[in-house]
Protein backbone atom coordinates (compact mmCIF):
# COMPACT_ATOMS: atom_id res chain seq x y z
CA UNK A 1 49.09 -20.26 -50.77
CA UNK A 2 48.47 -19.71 -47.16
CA UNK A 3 51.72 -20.14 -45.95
CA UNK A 4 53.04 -17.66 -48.56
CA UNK A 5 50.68 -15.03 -47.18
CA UNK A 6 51.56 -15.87 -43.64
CA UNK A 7 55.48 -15.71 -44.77
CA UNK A 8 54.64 -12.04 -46.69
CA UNK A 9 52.67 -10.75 -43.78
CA UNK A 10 55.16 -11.89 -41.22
CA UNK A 11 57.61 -10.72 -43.00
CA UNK A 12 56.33 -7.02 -43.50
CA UNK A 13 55.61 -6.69 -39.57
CA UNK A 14 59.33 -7.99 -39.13
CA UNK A 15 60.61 -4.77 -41.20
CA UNK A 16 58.03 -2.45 -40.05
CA UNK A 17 59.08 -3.15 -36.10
CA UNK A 18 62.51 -1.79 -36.82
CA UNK A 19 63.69 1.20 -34.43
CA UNK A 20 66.35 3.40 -34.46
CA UNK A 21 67.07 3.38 -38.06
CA UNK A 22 69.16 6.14 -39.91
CA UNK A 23 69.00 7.08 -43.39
CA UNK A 24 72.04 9.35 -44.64
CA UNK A 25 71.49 11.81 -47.93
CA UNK A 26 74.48 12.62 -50.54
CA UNK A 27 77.90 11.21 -51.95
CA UNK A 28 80.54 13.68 -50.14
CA UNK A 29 83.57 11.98 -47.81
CA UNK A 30 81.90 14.28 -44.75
CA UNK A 31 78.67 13.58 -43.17
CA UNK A 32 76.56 15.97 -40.35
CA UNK A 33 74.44 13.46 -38.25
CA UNK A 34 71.10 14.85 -36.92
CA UNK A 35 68.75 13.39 -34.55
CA UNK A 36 64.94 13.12 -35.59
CA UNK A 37 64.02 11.88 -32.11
CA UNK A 38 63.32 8.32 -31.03
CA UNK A 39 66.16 7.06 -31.51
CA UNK A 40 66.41 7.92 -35.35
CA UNK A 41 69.29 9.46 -37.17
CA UNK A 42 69.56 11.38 -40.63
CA UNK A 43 72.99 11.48 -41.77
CA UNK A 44 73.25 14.57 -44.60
CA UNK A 45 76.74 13.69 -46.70
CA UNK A 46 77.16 16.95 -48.43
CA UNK A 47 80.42 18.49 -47.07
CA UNK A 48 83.68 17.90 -48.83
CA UNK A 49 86.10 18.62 -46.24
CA UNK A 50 85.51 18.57 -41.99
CA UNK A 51 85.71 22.23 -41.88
CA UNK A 52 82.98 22.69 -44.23
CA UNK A 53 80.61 20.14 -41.70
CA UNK A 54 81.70 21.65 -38.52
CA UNK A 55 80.67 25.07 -40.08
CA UNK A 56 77.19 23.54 -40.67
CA UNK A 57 77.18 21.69 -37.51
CA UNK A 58 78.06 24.94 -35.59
CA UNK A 59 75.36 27.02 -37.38
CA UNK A 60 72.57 25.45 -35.33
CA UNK A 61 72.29 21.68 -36.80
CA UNK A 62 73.04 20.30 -33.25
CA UNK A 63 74.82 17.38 -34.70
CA UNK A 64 78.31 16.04 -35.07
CA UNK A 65 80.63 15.41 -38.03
CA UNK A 66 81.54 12.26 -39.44
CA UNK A 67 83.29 10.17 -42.09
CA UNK A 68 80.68 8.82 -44.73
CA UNK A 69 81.30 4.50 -44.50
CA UNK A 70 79.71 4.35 -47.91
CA UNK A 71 82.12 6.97 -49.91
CA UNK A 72 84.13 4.93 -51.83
CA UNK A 73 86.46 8.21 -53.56
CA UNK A 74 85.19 10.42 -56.42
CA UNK A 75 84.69 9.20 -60.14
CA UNK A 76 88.11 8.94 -62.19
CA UNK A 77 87.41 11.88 -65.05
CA UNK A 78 86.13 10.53 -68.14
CA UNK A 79 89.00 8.82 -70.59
CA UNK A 80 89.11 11.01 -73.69
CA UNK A 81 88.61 8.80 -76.97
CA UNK A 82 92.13 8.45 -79.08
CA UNK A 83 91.15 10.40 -82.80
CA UNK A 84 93.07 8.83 -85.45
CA UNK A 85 93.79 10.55 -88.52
């Protein structure tokens, strides 16, 4: 029981001493980057096209434009169900 508390516990201190992590927000190919300070990174994925983020980017967000890694194409449109009469 011990050592499962000791695992648990080291475990927890193991994640919470992470630095410089990013998180990113949103399903869209383009991605503005922003920097929170200390090293961290929020990545807002909102923008369908790159001319859409650099307008954003250019407004006063101070970041940069980039490709989402995790967007993986839009949905196919929902098949339509065959009626048969």
């Amino acid at each position: 029981m011990k050592k499962l508390m000791l695992g648990a516990i080291l475990a927890g201190a193991a994640f919470a001493a992470q630095t410089g992590t990013g998180w990113a927000y949103g399903h869209a190919p383009w991605c503005s980057s922003a920097d929170q300070g200390g090293g961290n990174y929020v990545m807002f994925c909102q923008y369908p096209s790159a001319e859409a983020c650099a307008r954003e980017v250019i407004s006063g967000n101070r970041g940069q434009c980039l490709q989402n890694p995790e967007f993986t194409g839009y949905a196919p449109p929902p098949r339509r169900k065959r009626v048969y009469r």
